[in-house]
PDB file of N, CA and C in Angstrom:
ATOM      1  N   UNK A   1      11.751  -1.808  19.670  1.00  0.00           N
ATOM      2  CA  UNK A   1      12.090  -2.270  18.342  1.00  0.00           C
ATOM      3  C   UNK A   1      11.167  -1.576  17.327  1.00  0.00           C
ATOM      4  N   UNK A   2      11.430  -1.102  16.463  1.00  0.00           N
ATOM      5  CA  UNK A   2      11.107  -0.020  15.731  1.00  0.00           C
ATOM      6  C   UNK A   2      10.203  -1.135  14.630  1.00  0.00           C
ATOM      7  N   UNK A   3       9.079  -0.582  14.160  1.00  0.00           N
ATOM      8  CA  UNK A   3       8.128  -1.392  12.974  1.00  0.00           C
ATOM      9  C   UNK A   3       8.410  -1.303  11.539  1.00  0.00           C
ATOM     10  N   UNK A   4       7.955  -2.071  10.688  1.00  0.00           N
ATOM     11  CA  UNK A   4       7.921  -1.603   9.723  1.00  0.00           C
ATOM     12  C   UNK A   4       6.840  -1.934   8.674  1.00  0.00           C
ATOM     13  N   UNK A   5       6.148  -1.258   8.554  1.00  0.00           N
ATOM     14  CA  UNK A   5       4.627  -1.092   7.656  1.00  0.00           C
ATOM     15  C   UNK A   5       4.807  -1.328   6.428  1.00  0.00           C
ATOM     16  N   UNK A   6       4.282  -2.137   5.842  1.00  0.00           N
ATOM     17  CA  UNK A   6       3.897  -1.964   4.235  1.00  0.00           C
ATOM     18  C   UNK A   6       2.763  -2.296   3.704  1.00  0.00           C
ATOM     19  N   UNK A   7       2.714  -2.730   2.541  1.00  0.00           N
ATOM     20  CA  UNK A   7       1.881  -2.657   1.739  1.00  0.00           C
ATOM     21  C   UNK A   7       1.762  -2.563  -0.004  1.00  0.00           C
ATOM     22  N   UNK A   8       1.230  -3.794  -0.246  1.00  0.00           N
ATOM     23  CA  UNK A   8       1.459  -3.812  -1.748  1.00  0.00           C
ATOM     24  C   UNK A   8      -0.095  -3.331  -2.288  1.00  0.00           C
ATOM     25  N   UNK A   9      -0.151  -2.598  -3.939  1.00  0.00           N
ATOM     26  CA  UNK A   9      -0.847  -2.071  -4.214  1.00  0.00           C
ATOM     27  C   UNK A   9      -1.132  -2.010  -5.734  1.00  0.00           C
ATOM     28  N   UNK A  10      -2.662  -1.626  -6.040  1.00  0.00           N
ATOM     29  CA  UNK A  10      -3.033  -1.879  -7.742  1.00  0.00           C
ATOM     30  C   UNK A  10      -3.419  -0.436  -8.046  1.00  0.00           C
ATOM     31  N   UNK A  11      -3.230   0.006  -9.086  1.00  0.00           N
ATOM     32  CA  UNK A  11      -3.574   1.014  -9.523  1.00  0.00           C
ATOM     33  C   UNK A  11      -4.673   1.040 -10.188  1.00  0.00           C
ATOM     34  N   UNK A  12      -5.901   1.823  -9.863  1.00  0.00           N
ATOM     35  CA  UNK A  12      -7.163   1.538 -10.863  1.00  0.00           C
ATOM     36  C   UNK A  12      -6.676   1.160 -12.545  1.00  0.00           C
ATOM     37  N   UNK A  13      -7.498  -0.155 -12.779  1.00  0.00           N
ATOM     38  CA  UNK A  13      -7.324  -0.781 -14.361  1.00  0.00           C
ATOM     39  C   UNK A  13      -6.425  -0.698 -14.180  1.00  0.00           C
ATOM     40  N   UNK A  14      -5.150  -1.170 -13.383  1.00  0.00           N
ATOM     41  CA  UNK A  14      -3.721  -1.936 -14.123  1.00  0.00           C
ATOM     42  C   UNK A  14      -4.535  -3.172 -14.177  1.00  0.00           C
ATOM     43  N   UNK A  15      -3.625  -3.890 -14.875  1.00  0.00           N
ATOM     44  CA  UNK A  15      -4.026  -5.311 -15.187  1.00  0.00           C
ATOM     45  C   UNK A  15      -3.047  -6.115 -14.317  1.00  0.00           C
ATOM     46  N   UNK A  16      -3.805  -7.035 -13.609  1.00  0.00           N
ATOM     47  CA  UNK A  16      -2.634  -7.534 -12.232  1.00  0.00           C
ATOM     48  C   UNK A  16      -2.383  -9.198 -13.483  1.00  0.00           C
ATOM     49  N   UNK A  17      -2.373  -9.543 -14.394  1.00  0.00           N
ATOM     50  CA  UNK A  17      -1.823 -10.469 -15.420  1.00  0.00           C
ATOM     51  C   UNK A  17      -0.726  -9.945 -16.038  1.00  0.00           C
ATOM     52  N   UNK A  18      -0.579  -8.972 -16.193  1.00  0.00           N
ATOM     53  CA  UNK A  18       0.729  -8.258 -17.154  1.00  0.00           C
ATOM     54  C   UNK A  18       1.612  -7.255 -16.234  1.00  0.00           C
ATOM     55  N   UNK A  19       1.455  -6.779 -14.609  1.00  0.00           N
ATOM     56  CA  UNK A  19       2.074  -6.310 -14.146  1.00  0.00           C
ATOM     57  C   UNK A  19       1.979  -6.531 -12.626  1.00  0.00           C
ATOM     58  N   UNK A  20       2.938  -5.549 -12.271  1.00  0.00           N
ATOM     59  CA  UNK A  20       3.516  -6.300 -10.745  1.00  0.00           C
ATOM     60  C   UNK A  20       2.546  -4.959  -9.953  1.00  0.00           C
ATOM     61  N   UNK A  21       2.602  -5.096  -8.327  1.00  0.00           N
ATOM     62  CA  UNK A  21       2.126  -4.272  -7.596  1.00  0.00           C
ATOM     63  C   UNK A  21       2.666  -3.400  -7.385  1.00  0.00           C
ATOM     64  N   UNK A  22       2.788  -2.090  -6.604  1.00  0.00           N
ATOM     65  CA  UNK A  22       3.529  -1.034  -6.695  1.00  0.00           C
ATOM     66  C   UNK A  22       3.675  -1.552  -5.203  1.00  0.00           C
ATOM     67  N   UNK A  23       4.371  -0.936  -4.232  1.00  0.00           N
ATOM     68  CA  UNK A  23       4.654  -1.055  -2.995  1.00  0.00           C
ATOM     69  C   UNK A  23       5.052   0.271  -2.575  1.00  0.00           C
ATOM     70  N   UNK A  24       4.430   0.147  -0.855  1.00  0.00           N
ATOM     71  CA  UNK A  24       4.406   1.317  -0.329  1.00  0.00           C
ATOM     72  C   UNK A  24       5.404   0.729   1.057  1.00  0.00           C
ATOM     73  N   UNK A  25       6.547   1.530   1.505  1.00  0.00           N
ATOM     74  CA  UNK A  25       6.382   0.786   3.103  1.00  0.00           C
ATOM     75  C   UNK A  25       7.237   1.892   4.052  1.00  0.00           C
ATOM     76  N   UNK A  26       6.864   2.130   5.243  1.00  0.00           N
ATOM     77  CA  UNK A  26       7.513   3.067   6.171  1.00  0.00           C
ATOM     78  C   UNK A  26       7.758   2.769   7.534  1.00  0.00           C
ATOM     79  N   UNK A  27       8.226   3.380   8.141  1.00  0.00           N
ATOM     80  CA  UNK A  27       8.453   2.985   9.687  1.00  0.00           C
ATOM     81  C   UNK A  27       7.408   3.897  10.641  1.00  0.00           C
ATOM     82  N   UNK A  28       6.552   4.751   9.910  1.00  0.00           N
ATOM     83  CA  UNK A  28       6.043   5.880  10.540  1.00  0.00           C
ATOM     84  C   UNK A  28       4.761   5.254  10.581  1.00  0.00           C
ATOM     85  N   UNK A  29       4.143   5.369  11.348  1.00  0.00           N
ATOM     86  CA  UNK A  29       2.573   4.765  11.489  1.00  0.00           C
ATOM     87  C   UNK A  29       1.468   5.829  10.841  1.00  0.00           C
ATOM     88  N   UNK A  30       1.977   6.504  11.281  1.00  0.00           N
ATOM     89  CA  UNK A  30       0.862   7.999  10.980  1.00  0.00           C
ATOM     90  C   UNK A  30       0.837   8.498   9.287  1.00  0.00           C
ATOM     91  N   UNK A  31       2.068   8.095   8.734  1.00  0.00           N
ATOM     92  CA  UNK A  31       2.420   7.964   7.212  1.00  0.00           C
ATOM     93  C   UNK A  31       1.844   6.975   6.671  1.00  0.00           C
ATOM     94  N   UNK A  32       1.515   6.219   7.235  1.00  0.00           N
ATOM     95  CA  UNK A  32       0.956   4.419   6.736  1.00  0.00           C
ATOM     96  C   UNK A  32      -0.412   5.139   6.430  1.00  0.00           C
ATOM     97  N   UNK A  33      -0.590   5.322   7.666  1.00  0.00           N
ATOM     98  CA  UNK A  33      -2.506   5.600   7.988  1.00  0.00           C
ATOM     99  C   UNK A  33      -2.752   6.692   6.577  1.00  0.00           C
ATOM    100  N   UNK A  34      -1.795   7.880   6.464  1.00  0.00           N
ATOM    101  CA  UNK A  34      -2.093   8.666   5.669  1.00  0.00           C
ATOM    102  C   UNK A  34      -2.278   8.113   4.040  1.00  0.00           C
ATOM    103  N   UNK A  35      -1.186   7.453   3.899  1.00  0.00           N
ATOM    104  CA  UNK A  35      -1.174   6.729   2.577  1.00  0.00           C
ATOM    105  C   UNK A  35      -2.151   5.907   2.086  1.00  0.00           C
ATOM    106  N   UNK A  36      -2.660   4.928   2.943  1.00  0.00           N
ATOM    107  CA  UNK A  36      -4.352   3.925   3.160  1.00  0.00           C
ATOM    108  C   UNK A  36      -5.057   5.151   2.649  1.00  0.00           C
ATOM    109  N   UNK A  37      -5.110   6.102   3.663  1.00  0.00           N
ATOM    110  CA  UNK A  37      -6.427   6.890   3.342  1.00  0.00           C
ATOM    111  C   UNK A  37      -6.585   7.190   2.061  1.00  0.00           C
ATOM    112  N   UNK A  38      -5.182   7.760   1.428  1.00  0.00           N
ATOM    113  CA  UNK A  38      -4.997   8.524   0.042  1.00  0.00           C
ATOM    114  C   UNK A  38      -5.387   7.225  -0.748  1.00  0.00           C
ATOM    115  N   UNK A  39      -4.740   6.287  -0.651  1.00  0.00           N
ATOM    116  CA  UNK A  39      -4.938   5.173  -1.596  1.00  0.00           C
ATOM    117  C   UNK A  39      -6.434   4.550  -1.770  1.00  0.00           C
ATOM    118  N   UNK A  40      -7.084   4.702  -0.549  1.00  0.00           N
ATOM    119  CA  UNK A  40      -8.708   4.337  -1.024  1.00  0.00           C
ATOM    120  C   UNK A  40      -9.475   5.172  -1.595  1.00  0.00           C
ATOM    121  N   UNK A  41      -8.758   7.016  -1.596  1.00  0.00           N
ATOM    122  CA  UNK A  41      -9.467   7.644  -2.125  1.00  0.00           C
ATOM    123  C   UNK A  41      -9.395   7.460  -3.202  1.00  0.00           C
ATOM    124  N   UNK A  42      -8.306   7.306  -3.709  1.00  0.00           N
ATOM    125  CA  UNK A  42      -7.959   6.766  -5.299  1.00  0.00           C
ATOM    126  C   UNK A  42      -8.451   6.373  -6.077  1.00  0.00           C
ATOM    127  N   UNK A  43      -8.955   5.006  -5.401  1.00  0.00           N
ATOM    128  CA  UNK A  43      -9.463   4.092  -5.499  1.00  0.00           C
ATOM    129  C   UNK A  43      -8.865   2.470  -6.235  1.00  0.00           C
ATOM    130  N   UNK A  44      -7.597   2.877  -5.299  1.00  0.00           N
ATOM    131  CA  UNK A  44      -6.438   1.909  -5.214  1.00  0.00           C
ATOM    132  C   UNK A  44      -6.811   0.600  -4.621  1.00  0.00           C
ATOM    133  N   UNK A  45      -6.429  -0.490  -5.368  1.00  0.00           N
ATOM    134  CA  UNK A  45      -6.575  -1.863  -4.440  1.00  0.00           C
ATOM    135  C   UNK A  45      -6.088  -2.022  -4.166  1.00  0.00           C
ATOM    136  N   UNK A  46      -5.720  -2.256  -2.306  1.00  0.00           N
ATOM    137  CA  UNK A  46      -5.028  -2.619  -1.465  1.00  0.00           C
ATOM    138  C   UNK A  46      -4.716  -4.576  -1.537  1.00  0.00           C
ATOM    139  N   UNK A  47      -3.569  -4.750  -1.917  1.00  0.00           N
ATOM    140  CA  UNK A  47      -3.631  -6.021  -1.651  1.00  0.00           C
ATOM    141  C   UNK A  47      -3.038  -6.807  -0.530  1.00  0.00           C
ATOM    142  N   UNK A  48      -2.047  -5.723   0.113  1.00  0.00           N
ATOM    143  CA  UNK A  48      -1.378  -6.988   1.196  1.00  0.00           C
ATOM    144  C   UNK A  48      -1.375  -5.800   2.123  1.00  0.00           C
ATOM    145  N   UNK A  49      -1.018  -6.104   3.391  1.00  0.00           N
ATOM    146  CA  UNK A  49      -0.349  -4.820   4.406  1.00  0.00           C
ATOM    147  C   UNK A  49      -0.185  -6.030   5.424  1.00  0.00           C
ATOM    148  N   UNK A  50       1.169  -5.515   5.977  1.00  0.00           N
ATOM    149  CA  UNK A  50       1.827  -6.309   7.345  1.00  0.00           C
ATOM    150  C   UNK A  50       2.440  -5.245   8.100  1.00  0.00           C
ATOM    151  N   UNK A  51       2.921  -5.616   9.298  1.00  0.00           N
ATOM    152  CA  UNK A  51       3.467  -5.068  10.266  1.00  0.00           C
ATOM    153  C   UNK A  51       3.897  -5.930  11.417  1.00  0.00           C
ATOM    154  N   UNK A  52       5.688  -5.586  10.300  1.00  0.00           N
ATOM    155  CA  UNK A  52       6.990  -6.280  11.078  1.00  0.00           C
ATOM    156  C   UNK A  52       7.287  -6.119  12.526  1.00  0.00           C
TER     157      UNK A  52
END
């Protein structure tokens, strides 16, 4: 049964009172991992991640 990864996300200084999270989500694991990485380099706040 095939997964499915996501992940909701803040963009440095958005304001999480006046806007929504962006969302990331894939079936690929290795795309997940890549995206985390990119996103902490960012310096993106990770707020949720599951795996369906």
């Amino acid at each position: 049964m095939p997964h499915k990864y996501y992940f909701l996300y803040w963009l440095p200084n958005q304001s999480k009172i006046y806007s929504e999270p962006y969302y990331f989500g894939t079936n690929d694991h290795e795309e997940l991992i890549k995206n985390l990485n990119t996103a902490k380099e960012h310096g993106y706040e990770i707020e949720y991640l599951k795996d369906e």
